[in-house]
PDB file of N, CA and C in Angstrom:
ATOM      1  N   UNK A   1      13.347-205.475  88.002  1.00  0.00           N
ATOM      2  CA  UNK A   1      11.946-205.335  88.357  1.00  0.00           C
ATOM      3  C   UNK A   1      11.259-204.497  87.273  1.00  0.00           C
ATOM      4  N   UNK A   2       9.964-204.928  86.804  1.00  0.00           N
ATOM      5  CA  UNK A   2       8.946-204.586  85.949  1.00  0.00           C
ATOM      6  C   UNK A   2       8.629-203.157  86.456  1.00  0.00           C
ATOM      7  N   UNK A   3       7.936-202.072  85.889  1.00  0.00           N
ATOM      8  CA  UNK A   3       6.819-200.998  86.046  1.00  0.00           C
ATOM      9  C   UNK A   3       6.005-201.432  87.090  1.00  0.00           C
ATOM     10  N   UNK A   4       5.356-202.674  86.535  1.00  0.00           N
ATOM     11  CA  UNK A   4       4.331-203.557  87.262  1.00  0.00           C
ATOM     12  C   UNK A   4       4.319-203.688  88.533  1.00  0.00           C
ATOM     13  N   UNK A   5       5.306-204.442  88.934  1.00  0.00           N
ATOM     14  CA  UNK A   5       6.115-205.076  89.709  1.00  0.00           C
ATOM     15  C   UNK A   5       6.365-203.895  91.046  1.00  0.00           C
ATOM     16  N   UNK A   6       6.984-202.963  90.175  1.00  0.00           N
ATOM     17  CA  UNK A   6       7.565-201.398  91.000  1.00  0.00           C
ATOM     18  C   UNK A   6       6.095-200.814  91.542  1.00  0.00           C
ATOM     19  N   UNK A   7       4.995-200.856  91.091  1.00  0.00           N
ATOM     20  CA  UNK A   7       3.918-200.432  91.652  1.00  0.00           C
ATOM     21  C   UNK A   7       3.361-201.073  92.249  1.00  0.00           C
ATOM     22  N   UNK A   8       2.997-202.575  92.264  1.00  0.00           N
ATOM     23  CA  UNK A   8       2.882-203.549  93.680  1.00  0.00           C
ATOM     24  C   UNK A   8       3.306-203.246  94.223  1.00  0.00           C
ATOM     25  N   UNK A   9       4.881-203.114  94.430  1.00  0.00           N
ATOM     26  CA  UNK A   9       5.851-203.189  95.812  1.00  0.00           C
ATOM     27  C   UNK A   9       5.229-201.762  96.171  1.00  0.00           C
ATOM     28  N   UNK A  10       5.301-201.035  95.664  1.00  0.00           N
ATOM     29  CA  UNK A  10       4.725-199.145  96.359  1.00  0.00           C
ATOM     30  C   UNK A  10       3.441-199.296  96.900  1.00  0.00           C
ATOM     31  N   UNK A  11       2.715-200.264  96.547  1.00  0.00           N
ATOM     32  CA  UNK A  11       1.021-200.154  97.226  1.00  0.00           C
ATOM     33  C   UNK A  11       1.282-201.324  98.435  1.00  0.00           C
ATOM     34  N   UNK A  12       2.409-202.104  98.641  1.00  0.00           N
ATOM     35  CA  UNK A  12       1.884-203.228  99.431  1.00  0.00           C
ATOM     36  C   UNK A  12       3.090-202.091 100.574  1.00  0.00           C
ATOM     37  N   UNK A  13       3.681-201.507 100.286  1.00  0.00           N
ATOM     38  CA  UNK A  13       4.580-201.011 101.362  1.00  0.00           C
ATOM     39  C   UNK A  13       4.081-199.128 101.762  1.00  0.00           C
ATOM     40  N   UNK A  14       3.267-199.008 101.036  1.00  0.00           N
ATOM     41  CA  UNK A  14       2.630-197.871 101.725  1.00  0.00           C
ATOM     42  C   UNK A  14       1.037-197.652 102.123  1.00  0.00           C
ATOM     43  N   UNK A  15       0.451-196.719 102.720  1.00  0.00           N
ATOM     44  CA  UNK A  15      -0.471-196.615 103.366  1.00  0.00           C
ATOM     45  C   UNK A  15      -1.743-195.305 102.684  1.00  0.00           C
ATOM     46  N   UNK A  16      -2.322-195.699 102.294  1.00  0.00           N
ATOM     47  CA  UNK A  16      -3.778-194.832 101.569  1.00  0.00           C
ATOM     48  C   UNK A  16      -4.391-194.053 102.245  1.00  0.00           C
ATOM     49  N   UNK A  17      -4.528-194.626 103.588  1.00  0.00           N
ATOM     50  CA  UNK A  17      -5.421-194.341 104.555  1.00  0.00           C
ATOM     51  C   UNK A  17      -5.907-192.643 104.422  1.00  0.00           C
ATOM     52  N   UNK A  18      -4.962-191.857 104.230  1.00  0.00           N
ATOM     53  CA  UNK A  18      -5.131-190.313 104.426  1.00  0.00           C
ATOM     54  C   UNK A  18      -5.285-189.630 102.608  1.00  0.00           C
ATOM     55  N   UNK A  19      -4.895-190.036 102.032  1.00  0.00           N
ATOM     56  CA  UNK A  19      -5.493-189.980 100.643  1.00  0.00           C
ATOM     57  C   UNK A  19      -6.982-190.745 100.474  1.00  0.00           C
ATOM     58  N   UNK A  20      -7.083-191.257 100.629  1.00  0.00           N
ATOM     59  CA  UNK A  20      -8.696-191.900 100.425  1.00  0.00           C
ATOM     60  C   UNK A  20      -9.893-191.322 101.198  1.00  0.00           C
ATOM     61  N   UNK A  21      -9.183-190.686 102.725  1.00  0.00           N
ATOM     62  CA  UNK A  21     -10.149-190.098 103.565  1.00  0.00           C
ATOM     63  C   UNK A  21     -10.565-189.033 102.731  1.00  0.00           C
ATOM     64  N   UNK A  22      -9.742-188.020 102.245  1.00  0.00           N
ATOM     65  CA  UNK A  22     -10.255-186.642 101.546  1.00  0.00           C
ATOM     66  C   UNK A  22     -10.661-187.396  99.940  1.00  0.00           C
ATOM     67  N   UNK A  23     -10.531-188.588  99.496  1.00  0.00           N
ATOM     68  CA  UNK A  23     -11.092-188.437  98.181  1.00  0.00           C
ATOM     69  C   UNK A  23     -12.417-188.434  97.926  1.00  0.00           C
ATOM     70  N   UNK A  24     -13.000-188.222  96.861  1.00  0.00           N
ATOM     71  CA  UNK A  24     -14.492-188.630  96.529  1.00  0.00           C
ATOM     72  C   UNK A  24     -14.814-189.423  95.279  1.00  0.00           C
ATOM     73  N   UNK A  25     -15.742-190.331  95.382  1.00  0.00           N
ATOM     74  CA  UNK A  25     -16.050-191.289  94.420  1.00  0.00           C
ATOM     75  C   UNK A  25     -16.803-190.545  93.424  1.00  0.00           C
ATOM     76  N   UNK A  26     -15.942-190.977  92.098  1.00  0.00           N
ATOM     77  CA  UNK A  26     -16.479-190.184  90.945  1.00  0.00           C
ATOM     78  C   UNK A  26     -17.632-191.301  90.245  1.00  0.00           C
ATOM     79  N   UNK A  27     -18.602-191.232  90.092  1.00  0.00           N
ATOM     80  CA  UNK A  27     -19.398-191.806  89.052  1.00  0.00           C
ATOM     81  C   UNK A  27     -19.817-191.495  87.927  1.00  0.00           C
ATOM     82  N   UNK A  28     -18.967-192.132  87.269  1.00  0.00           N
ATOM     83  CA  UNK A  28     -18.223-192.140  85.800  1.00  0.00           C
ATOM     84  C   UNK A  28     -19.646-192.900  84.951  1.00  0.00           C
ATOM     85  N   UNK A  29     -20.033-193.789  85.810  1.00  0.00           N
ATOM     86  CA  UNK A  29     -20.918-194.688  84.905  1.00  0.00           C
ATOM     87  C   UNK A  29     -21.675-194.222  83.682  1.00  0.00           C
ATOM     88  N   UNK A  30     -21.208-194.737  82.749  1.00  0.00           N
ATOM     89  CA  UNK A  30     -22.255-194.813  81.466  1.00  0.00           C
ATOM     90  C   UNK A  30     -23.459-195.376  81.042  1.00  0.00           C
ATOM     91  N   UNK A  31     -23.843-193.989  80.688  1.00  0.00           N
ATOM     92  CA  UNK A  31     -25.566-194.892  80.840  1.00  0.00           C
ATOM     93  C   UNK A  31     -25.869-195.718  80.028  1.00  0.00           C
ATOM     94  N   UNK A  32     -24.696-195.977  78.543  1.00  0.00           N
ATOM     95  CA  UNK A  32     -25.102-196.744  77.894  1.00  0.00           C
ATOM     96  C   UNK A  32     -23.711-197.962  77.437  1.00  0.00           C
ATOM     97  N   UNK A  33     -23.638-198.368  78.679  1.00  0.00           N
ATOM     98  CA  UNK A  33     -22.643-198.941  78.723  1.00  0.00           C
ATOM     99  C   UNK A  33     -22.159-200.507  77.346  1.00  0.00           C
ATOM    100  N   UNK A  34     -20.745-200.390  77.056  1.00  0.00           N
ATOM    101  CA  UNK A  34     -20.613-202.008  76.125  1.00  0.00           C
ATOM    102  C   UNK A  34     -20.851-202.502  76.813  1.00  0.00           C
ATOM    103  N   UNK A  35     -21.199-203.827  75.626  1.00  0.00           N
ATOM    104  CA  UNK A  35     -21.687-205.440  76.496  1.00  0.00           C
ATOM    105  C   UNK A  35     -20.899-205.892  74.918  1.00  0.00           C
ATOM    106  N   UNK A  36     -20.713-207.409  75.634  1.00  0.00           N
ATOM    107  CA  UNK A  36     -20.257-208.789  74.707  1.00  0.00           C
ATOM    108  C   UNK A  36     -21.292-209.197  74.520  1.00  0.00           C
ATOM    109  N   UNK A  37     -21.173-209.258  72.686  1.00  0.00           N
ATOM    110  CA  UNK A  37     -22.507-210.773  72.638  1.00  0.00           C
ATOM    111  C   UNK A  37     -21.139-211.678  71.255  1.00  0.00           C
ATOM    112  N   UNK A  38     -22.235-212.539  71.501  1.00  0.00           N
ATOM    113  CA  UNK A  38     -21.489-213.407  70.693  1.00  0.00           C
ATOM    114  C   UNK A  38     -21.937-213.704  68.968  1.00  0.00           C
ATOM    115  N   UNK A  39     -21.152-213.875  68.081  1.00  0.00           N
ATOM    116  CA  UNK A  39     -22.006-214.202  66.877  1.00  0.00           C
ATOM    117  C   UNK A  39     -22.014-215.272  65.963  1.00  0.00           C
ATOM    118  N   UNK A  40     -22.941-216.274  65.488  1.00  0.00           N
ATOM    119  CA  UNK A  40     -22.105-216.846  64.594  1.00  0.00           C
ATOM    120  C   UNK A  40     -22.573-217.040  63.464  1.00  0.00           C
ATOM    121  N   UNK A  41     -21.133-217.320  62.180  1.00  0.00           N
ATOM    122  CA  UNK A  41     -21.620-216.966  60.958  1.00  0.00           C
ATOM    123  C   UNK A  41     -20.767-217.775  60.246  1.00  0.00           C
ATOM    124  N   UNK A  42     -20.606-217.955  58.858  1.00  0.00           N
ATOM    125  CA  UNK A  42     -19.897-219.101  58.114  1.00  0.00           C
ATOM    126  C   UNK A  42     -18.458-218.363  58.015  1.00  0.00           C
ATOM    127  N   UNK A  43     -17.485-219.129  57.948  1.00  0.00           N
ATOM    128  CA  UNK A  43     -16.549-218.803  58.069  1.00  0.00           C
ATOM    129  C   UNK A  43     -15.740-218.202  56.664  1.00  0.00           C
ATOM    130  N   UNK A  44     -16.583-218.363  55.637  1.00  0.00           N
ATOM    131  CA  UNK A  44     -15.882-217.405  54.340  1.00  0.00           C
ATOM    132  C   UNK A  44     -16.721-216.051  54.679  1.00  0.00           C
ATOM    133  N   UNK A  45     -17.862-215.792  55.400  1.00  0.00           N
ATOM    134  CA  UNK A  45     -18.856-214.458  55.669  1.00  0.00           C
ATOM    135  C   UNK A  45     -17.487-213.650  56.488  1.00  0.00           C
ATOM    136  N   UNK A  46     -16.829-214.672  57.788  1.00  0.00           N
ATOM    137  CA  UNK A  46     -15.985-214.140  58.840  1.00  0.00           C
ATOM    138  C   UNK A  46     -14.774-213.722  57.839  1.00  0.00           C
ATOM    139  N   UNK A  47     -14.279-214.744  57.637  1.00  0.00           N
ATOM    140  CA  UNK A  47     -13.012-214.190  56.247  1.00  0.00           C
ATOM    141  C   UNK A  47     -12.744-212.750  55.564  1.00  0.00           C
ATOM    142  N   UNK A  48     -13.872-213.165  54.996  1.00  0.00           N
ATOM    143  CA  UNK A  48     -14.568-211.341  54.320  1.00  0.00           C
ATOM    144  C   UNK A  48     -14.557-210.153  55.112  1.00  0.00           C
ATOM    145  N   UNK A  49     -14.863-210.436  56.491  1.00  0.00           N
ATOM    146  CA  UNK A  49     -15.086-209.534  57.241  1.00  0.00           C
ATOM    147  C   UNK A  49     -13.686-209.132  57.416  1.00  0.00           C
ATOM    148  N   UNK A  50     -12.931-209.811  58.241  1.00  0.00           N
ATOM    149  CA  UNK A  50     -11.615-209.888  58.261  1.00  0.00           C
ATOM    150  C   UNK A  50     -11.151-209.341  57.726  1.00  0.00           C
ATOM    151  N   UNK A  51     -10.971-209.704  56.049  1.00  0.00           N
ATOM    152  CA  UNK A  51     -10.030-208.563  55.047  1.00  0.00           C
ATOM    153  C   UNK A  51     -10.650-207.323  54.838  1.00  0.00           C
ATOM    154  N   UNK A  52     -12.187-207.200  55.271  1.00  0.00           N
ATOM    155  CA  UNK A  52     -12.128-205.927  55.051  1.00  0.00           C
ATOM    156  C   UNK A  52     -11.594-205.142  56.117  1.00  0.00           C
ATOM    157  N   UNK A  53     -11.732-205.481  57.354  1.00  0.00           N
ATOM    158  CA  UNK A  53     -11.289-204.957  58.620  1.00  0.00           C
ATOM    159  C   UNK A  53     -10.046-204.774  58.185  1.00  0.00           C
ATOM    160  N   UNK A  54      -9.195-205.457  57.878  1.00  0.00           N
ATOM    161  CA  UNK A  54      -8.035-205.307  57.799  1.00  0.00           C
ATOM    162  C   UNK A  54      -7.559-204.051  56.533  1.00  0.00           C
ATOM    163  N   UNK A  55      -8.521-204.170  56.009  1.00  0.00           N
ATOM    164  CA  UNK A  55      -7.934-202.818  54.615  1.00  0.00           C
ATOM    165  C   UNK A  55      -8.041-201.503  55.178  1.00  0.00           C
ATOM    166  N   UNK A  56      -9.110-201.498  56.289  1.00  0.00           N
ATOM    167  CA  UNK A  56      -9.558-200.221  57.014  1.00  0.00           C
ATOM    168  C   UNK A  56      -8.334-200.331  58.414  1.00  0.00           C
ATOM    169  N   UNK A  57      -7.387-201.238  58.976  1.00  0.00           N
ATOM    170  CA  UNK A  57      -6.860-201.229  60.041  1.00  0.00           C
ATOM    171  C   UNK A  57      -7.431-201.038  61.108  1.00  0.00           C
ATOM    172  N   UNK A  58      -8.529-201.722  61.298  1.00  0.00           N
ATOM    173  CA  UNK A  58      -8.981-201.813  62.278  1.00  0.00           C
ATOM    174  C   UNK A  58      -9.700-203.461  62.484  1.00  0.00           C
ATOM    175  N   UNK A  59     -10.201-203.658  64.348  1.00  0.00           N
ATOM    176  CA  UNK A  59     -10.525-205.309  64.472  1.00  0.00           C
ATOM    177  C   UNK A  59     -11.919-205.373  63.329  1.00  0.00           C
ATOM    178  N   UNK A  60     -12.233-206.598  63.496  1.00  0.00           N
ATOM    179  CA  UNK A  60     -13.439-206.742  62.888  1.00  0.00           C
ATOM    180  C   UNK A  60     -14.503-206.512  63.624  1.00  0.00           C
ATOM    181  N   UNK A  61     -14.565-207.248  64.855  1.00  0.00           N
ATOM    182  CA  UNK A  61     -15.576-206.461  65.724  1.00  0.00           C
ATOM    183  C   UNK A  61     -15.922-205.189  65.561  1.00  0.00           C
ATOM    184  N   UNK A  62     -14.828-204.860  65.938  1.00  0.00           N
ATOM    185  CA  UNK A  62     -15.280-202.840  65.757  1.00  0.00           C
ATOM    186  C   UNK A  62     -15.883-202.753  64.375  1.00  0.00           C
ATOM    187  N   UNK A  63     -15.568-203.109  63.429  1.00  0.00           N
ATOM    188  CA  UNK A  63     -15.904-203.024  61.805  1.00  0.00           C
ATOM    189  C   UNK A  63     -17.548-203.336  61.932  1.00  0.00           C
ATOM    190  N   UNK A  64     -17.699-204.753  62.405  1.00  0.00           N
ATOM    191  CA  UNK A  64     -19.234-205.078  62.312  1.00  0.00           C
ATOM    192  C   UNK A  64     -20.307-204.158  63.583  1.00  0.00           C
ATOM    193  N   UNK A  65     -19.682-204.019  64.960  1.00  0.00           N
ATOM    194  CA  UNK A  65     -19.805-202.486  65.351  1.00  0.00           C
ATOM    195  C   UNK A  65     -20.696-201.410  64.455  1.00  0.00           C
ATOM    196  N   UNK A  66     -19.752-200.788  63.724  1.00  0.00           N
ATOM    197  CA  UNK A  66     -19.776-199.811  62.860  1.00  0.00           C
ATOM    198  C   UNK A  66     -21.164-200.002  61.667  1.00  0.00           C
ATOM    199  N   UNK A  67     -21.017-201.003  61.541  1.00  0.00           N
ATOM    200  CA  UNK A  67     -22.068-201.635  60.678  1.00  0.00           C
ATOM    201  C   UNK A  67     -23.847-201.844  60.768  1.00  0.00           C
ATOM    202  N   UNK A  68     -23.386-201.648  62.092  1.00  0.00           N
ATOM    203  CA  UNK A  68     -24.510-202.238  63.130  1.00  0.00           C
ATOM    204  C   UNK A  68     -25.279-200.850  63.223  1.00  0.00           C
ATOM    205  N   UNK A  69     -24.096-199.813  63.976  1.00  0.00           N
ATOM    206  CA  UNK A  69     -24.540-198.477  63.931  1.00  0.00           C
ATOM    207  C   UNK A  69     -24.955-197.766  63.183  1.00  0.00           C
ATOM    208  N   UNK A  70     -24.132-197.923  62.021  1.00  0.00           N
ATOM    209  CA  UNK A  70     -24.871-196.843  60.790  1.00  0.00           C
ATOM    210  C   UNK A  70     -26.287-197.543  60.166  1.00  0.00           C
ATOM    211  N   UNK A  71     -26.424-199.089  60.542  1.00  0.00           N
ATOM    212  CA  UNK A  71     -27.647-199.244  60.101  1.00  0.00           C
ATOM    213  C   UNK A  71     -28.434-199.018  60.977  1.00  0.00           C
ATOM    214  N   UNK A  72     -28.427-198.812  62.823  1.00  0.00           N
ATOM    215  CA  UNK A  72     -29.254-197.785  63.215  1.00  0.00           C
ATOM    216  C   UNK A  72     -29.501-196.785  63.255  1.00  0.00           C
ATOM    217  N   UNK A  73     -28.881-196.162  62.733  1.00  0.00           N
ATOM    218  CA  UNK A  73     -28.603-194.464  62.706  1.00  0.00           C
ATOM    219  C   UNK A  73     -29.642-194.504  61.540  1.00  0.00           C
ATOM    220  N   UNK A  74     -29.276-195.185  60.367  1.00  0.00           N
ATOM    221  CA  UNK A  74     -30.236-194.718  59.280  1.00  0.00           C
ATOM    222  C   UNK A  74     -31.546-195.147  59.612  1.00  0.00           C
ATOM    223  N   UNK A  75     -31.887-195.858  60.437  1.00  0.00           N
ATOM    224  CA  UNK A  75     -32.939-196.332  60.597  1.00  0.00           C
ATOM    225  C   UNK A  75     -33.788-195.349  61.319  1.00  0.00           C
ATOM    226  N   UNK A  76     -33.391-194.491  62.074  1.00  0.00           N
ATOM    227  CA  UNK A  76     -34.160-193.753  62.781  1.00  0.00           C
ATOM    228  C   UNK A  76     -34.007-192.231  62.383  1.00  0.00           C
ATOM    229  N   UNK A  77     -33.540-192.140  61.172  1.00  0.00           N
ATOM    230  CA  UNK A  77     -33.552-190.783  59.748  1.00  0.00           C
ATOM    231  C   UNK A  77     -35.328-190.588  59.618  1.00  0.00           C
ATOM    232  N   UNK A  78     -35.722-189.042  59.682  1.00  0.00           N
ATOM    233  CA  UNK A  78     -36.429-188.725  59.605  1.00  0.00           C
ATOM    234  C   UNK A  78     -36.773-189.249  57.779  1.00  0.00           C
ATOM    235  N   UNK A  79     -38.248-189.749  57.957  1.00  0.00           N
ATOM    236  CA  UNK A  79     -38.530-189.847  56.645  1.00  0.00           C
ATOM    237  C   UNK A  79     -37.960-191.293  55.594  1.00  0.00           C
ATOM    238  N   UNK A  80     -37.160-192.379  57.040  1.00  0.00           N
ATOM    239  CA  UNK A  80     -36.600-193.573  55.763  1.00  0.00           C
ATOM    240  C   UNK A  80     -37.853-194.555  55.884  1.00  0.00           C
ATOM    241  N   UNK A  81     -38.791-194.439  56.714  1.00  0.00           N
ATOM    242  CA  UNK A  81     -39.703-195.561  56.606  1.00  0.00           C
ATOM    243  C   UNK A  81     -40.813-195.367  55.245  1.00  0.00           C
ATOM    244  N   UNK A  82     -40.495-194.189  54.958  1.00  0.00           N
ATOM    245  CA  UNK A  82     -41.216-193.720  53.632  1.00  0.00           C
ATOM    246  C   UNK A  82     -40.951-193.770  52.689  1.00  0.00           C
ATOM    247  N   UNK A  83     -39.454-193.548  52.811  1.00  0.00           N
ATOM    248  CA  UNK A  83     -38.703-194.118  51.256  1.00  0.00           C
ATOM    249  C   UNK A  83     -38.286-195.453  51.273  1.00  0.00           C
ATOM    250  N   UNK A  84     -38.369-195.993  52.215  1.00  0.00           N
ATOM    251  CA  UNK A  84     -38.138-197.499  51.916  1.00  0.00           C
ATOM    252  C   UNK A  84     -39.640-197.744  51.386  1.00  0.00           C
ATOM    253  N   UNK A  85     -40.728-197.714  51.724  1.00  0.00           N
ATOM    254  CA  UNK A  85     -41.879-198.015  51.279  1.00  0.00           C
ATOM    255  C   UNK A  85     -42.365-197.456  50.078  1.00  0.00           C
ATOM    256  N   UNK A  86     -41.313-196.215  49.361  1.00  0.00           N
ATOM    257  CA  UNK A  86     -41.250-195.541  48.471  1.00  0.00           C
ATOM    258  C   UNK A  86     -41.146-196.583  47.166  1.00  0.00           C
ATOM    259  N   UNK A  87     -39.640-196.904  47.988  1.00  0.00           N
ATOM    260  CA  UNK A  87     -38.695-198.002  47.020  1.00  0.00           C
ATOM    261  C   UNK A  87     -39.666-198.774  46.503  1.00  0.00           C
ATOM    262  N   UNK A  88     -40.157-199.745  47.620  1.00  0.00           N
ATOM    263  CA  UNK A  88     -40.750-201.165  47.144  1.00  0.00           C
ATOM    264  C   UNK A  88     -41.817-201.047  46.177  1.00  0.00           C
ATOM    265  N   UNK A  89     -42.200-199.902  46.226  1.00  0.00           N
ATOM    266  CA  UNK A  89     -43.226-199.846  45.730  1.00  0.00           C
ATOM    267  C   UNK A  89     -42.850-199.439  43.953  1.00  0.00           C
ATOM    268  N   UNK A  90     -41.956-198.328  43.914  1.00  0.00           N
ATOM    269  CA  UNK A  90     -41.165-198.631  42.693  1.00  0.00           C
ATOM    270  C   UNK A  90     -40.758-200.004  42.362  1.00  0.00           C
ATOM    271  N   UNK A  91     -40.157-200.292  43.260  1.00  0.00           N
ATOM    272  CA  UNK A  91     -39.877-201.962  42.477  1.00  0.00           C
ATOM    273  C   UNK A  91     -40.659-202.660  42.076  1.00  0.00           C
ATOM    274  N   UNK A  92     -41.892-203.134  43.104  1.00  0.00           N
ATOM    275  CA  UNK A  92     -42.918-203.542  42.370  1.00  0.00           C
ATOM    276  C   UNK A  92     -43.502-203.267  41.141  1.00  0.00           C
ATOM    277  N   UNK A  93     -43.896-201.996  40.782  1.00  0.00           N
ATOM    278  CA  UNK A  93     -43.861-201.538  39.545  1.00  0.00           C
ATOM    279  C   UNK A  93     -43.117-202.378  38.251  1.00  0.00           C
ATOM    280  N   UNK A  94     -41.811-201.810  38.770  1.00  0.00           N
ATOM    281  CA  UNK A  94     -40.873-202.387  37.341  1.00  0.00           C
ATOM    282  C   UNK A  94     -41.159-203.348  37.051  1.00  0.00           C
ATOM    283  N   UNK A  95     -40.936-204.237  38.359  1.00  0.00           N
ATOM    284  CA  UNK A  95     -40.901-205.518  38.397  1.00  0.00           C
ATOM    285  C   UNK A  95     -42.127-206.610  37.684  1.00  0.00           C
ATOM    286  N   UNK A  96     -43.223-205.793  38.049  1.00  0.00           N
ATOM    287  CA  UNK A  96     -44.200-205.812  37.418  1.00  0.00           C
ATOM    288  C   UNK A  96     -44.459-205.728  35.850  1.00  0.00           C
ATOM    289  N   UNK A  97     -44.244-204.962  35.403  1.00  0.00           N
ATOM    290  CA  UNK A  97     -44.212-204.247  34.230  1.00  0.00           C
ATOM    291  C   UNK A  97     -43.032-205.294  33.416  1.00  0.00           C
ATOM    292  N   UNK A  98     -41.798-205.839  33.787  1.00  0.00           N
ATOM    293  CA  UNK A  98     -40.718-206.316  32.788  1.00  0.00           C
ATOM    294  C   UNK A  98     -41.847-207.899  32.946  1.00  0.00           C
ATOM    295  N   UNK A  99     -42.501-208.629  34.089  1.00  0.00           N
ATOM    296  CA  UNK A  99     -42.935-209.368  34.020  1.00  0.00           C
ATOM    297  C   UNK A  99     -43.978-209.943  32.780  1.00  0.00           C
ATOM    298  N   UNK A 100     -45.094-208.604  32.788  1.00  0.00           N
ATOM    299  CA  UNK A 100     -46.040-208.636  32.083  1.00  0.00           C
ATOM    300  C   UNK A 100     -45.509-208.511  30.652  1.00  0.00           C
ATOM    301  N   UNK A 101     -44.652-207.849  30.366  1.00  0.00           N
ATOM    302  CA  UNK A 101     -43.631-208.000  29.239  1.00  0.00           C
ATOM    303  C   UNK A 101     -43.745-209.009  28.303  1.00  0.00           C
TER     304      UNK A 101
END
């Protein structure tokens, strides 16, 4: 017999009744609980992902996860909506400038 198995047989042959009376329900719930979504993408993009997941030892999910997060995290950095608008605006410049060239 399994672990498994050994703990079925202990719950179907004993009785809760007096443990459950004194317990109390913990609510654990997270307020910001996971969810599944689904994604799809070309399969040399998935590949890629893959080996990189794999150089770091970890799934890919979690990897693109991670990916997801730090690009919200930076997103809500005091001061990036300014330097991104910083940027473009440098770029334009250059961009400008090698054009007129």
């Amino acid at each position: 017999m399994n672990k498994l198995d050994g703990i079925a047989q202990y719950a179907d042959t004993h009785d809760f009744a007096e443990e459950m009376e004194n317990g109390t329900w913990d609510d654990d719930s997270d307020p910001d609980p996971m969810i599944t979504t689904s994604l799809r993408m070309p399969k040399s993009l998935l590949d890629w992902v893959r080996t990189q997941a794999a150089a770091q030892h970890i799934r890919p999910s979690t990897l693109i996860r991670q990916w997801i997060e730090q690009r919200h995290d930076a997103g809500r950095a005091p001061g990036v909506e300014d330097l991104l608008a910083r940027v473009q605006r440098l770029e334009q410049t250059v961009f400008h400038d090698v054009e007129a060239s």
